[in-house]
PDB file of N, CA and C in Angstrom:
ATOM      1  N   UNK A   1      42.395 -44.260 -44.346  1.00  0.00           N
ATOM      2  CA  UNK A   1      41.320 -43.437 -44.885  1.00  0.00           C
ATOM      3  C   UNK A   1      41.604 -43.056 -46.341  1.00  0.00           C
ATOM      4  N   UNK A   2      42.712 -42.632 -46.691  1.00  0.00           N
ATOM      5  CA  UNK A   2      43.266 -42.537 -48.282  1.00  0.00           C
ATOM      6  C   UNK A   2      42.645 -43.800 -49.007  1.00  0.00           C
ATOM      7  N   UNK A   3      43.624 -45.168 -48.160  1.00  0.00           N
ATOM      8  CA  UNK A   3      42.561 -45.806 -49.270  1.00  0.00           C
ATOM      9  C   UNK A   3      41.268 -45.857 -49.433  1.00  0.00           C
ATOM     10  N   UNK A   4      40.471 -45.531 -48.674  1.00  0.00           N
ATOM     11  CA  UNK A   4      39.245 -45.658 -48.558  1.00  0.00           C
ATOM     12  C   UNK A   4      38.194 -44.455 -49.397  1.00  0.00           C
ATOM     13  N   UNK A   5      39.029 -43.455 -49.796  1.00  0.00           N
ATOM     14  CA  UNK A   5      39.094 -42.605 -50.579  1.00  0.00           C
ATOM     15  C   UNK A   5      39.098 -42.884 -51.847  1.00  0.00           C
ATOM     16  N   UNK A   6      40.021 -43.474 -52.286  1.00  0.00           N
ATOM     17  CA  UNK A   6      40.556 -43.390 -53.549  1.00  0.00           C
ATOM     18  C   UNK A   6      40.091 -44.655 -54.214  1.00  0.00           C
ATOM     19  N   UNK A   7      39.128 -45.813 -53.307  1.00  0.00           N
ATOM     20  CA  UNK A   7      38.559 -46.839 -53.410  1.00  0.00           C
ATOM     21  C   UNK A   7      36.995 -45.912 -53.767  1.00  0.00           C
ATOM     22  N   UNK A   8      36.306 -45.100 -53.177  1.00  0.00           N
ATOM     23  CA  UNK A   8      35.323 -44.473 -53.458  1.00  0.00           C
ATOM     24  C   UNK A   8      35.543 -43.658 -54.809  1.00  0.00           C
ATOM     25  N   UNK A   9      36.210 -43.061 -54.945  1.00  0.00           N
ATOM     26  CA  UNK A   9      36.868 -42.614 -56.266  1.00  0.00           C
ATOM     27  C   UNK A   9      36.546 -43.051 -57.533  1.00  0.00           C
ATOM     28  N   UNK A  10      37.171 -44.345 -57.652  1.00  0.00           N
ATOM     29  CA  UNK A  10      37.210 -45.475 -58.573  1.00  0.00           C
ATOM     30  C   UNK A  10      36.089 -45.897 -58.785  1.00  0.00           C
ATOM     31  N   UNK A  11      35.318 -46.208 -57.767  1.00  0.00           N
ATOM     32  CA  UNK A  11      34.228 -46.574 -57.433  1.00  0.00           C
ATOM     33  C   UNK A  11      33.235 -45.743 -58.123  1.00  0.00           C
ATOM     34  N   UNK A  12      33.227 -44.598 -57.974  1.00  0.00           N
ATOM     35  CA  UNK A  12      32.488 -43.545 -58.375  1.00  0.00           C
ATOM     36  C   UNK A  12      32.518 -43.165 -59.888  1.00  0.00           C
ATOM     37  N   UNK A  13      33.503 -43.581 -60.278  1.00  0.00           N
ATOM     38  CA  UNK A  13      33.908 -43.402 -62.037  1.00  0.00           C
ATOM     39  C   UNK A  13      33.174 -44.541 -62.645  1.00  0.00           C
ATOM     40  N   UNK A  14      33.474 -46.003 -62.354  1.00  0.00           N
ATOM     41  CA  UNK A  14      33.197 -47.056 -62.654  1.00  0.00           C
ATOM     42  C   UNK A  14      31.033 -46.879 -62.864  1.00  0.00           C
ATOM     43  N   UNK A  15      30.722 -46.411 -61.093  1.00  0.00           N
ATOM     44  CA  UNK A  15      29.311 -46.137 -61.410  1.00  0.00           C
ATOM     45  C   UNK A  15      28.692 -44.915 -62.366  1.00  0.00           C
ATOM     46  N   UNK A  16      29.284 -43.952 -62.410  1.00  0.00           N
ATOM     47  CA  UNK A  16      28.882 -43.312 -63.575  1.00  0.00           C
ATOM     48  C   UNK A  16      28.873 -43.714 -64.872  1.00  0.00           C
ATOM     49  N   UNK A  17      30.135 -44.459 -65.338  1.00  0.00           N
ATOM     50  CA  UNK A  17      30.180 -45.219 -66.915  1.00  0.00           C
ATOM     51  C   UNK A  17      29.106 -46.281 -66.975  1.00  0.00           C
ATOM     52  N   UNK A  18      29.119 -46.961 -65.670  1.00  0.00           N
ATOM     53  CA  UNK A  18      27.626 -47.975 -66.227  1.00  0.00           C
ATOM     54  C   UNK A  18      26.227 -47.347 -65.891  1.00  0.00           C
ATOM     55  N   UNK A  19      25.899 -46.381 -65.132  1.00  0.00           N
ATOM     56  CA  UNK A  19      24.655 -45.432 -64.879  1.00  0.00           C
ATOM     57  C   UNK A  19      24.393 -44.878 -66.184  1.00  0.00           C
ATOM     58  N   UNK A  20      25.370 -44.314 -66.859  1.00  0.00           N
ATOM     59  CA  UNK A  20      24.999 -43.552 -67.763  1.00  0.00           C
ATOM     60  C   UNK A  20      24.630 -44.333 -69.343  1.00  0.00           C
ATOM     61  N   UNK A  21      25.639 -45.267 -69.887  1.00  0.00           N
ATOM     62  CA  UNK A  21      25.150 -46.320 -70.462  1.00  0.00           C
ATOM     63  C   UNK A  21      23.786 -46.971 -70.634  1.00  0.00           C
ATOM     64  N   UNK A  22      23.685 -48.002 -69.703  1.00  0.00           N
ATOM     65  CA  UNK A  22      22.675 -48.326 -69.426  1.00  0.00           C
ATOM     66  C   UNK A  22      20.996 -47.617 -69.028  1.00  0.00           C
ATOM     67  N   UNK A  23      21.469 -46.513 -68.673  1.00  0.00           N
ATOM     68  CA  UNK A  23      20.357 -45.568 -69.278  1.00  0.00           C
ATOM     69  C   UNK A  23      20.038 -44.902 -70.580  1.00  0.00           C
ATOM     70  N   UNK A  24      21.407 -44.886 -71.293  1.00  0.00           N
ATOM     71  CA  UNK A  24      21.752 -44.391 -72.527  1.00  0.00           C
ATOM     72  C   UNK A  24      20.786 -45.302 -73.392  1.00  0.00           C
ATOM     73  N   UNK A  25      21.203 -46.710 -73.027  1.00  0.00           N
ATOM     74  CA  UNK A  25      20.261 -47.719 -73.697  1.00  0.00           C
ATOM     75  C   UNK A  25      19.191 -48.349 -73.662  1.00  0.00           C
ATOM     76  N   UNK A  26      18.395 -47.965 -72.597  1.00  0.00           N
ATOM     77  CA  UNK A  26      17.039 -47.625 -71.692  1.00  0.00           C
ATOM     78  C   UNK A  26      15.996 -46.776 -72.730  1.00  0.00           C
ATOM     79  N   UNK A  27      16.458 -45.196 -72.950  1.00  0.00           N
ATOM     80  CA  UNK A  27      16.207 -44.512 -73.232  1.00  0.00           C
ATOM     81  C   UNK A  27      16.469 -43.269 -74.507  1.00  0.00           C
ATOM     82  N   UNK A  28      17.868 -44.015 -74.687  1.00  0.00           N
ATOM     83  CA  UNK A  28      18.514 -43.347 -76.038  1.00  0.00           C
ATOM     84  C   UNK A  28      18.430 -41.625 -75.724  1.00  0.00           C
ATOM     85  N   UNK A  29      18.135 -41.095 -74.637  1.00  0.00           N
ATOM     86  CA  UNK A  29      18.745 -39.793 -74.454  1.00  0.00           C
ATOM     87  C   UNK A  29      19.608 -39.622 -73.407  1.00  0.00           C
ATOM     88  N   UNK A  30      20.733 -38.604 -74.245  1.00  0.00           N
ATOM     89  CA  UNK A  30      21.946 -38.056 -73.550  1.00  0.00           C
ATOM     90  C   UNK A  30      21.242 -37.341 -72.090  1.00  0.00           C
ATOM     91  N   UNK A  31      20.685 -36.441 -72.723  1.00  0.00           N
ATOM     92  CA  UNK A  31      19.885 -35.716 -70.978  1.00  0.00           C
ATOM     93  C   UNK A  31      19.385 -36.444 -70.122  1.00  0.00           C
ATOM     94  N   UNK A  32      18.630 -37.389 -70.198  1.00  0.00           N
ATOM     95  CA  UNK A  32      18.430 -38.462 -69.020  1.00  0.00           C
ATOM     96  C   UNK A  32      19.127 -39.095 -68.366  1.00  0.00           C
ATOM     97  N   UNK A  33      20.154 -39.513 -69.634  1.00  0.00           N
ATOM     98  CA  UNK A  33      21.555 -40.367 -69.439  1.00  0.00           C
ATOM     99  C   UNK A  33      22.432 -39.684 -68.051  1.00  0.00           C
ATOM    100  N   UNK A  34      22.586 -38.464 -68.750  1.00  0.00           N
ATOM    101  CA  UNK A  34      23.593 -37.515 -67.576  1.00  0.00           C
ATOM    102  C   UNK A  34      22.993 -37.436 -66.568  1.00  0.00           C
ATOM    103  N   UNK A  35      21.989 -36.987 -66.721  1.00  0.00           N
ATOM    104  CA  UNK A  35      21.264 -37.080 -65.080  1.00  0.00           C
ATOM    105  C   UNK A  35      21.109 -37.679 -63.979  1.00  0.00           C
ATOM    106  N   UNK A  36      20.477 -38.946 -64.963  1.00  0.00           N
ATOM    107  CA  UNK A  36      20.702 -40.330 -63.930  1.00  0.00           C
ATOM    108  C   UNK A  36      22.405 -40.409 -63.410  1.00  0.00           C
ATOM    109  N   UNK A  37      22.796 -40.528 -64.509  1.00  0.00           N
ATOM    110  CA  UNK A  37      24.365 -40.933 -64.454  1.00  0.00           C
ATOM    111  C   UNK A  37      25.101 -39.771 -63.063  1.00  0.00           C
ATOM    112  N   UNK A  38      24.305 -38.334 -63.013  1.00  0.00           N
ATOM    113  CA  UNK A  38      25.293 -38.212 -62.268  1.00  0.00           C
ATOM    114  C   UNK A  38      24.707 -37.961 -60.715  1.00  0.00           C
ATOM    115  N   UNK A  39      23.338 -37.772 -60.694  1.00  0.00           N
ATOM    116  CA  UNK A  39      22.774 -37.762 -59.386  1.00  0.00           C
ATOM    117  C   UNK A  39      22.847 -38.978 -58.881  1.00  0.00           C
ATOM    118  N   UNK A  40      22.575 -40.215 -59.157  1.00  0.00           N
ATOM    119  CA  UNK A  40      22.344 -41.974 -58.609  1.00  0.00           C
ATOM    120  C   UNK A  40      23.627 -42.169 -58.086  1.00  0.00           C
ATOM    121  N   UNK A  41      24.572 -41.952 -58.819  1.00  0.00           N
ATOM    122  CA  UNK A  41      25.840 -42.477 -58.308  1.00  0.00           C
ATOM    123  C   UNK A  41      26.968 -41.351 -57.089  1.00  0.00           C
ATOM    124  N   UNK A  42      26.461 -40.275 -57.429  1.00  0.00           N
ATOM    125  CA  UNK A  42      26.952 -39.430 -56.007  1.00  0.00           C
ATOM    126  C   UNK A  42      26.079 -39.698 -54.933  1.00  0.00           C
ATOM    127  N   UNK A  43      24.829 -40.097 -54.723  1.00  0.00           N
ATOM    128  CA  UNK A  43      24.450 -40.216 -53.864  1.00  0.00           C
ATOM    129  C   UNK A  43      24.825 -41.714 -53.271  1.00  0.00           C
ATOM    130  N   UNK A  44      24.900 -42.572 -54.175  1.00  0.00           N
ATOM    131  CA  UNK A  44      25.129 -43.961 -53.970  1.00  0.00           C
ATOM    132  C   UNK A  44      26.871 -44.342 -53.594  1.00  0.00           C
ATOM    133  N   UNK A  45      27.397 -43.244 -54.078  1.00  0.00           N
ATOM    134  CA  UNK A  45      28.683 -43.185 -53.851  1.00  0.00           C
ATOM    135  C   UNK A  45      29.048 -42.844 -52.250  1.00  0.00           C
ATOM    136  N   UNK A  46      28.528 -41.874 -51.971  1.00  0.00           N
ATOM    137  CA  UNK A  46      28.061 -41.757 -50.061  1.00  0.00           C
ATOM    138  C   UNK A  46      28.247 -42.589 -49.679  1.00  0.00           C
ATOM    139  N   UNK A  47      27.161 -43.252 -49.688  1.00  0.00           N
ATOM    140  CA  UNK A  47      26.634 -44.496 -49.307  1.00  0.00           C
ATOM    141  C   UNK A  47      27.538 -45.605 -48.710  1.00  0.00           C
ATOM    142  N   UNK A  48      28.062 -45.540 -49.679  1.00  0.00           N
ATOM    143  CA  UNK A  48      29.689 -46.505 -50.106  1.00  0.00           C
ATOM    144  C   UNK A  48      30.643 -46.346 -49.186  1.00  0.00           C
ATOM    145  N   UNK A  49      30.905 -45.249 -49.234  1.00  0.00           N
ATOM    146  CA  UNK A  49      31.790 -44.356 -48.269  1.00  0.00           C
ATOM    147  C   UNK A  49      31.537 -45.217 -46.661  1.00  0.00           C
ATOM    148  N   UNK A  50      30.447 -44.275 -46.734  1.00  0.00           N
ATOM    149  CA  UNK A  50      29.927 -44.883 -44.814  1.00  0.00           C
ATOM    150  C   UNK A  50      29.991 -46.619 -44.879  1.00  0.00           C
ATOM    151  N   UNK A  51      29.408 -47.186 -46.000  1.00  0.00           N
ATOM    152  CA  UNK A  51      29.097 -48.753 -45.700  1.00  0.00           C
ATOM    153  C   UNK A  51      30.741 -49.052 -45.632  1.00  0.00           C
ATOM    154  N   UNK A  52      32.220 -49.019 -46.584  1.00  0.00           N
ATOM    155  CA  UNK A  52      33.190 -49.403 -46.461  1.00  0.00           C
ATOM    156  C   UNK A  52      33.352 -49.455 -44.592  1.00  0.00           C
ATOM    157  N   UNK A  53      33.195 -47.522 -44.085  1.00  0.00           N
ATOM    158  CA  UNK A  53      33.746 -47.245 -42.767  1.00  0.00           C
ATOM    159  C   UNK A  53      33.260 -48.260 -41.986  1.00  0.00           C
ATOM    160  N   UNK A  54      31.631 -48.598 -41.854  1.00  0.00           N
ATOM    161  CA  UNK A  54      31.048 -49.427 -40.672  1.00  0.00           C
ATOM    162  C   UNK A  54      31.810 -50.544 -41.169  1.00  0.00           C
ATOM    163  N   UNK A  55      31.845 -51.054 -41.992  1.00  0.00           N
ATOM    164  CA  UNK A  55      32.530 -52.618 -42.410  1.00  0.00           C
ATOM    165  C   UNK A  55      33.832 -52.954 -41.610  1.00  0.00           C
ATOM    166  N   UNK A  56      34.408 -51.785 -41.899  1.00  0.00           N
ATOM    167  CA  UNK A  56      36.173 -52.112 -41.385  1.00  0.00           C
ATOM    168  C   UNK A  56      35.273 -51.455 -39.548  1.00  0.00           C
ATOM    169  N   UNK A  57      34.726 -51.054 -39.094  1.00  0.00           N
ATOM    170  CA  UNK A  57      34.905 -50.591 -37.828  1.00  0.00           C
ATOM    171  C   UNK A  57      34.085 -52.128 -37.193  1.00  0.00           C
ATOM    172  N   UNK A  58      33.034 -52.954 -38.098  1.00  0.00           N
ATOM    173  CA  UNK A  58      32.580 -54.196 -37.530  1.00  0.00           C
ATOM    174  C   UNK A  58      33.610 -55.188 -37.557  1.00  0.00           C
ATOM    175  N   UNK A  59      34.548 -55.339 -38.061  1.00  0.00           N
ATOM    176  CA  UNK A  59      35.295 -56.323 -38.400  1.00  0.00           C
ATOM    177  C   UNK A  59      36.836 -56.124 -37.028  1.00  0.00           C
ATOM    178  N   UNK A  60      36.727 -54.863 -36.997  1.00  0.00           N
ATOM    179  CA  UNK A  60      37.593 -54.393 -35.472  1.00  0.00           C
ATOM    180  C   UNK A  60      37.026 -55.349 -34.535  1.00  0.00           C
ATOM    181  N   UNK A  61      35.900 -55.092 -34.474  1.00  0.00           N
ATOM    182  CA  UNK A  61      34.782 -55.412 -33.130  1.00  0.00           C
ATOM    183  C   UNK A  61      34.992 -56.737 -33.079  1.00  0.00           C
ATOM    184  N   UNK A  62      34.486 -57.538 -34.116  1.00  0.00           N
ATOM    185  CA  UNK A  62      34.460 -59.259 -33.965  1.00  0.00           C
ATOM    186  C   UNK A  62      35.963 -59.767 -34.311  1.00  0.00           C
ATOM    187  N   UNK A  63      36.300 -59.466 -33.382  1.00  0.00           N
ATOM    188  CA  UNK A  63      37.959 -59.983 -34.460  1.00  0.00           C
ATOM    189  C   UNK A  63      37.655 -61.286 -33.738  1.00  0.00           C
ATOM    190  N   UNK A  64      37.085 -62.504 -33.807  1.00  0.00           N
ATOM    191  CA  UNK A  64      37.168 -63.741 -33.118  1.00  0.00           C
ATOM    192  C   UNK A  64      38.598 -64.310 -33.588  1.00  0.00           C
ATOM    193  N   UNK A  65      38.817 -65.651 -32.559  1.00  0.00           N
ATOM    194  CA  UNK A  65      39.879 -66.399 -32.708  1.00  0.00           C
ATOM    195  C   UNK A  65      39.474 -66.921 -33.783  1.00  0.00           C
ATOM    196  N   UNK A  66      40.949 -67.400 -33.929  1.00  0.00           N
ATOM    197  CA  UNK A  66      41.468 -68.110 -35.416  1.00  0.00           C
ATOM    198  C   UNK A  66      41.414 -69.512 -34.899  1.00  0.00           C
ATOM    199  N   UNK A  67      41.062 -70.304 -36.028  1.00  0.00           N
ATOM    200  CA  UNK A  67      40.772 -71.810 -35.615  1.00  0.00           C
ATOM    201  C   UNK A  67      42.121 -72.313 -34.704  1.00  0.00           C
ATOM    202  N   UNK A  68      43.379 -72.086 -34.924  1.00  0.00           N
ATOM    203  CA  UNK A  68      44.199 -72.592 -34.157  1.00  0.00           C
ATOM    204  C   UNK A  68      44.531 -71.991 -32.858  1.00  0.00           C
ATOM    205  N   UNK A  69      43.454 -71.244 -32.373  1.00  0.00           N
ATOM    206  CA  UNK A  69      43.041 -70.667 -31.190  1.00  0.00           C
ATOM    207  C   UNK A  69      41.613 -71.572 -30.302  1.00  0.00           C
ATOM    208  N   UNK A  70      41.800 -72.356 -30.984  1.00  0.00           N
ATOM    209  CA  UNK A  70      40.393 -73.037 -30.805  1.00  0.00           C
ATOM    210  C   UNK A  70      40.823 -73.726 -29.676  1.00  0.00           C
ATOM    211  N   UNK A  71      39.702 -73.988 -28.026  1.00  0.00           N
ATOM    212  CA  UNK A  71      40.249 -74.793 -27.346  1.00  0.00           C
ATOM    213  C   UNK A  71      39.993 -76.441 -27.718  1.00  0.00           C
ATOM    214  N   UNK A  72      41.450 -76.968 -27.413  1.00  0.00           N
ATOM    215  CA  UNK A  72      41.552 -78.454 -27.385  1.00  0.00           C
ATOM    216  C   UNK A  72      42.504 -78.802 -29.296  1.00  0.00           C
ATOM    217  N   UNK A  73      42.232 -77.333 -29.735  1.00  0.00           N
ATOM    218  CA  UNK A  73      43.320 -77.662 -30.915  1.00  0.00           C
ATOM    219  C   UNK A  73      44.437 -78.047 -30.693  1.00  0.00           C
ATOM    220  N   UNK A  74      45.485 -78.630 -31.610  1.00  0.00           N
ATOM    221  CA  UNK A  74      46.952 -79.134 -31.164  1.00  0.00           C
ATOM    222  C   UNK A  74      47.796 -77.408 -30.805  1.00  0.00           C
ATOM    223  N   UNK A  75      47.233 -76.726 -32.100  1.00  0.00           N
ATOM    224  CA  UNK A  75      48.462 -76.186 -32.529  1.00  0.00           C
ATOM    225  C   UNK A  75      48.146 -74.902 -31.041  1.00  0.00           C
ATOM    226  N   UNK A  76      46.640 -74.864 -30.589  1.00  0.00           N
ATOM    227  CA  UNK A  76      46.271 -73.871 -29.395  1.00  0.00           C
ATOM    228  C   UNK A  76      46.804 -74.097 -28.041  1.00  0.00           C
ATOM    229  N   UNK A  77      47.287 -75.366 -27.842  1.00  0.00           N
ATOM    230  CA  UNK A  77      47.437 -75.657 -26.754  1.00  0.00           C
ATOM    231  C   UNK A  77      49.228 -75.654 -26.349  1.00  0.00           C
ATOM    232  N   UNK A  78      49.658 -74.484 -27.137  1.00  0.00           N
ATOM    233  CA  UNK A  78      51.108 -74.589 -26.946  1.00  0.00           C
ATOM    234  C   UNK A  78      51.212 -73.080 -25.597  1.00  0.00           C
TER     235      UNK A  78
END
């Protein structure tokens, strides 16, 4: 969960420097800039959060075999 933290974190810095920019240059005002920059990306930053959690909790779920689990493989049939 730390990393998953500190991956949102990063995450969250990275989307503010380009939110705010790119609105910066949209619009050429600082007040819009900040705004956008800081409501879009906390909320989108959430977001992030939960989508990482379901990701790693789907990837639990399907853990399928590995090709050399495959029946009739050489290396499966030991």
């Amino acid at each position: 969960m730390t990393r998953d933290l500190t991956k949102t974190a990063t995450f969250a810095a990275l989307h503010f420097t380009v939110g705010f920019t790119v609105t910066y240059l949209f619009t050429g005002s600082v007040a819009i800039a900040t705004g956008v920059a800081l409501v879009e990306p906390m909320v989108n930053t959430v977001v992030f959060f939960f989508h990482e959690r379901a990701w790693k909790r789907a990837e639990g779920r399907t853990a399928a075999p590995g090709w050399k689990d495959a029946p009739g493989h050489p290396a499966g049939a030991v």
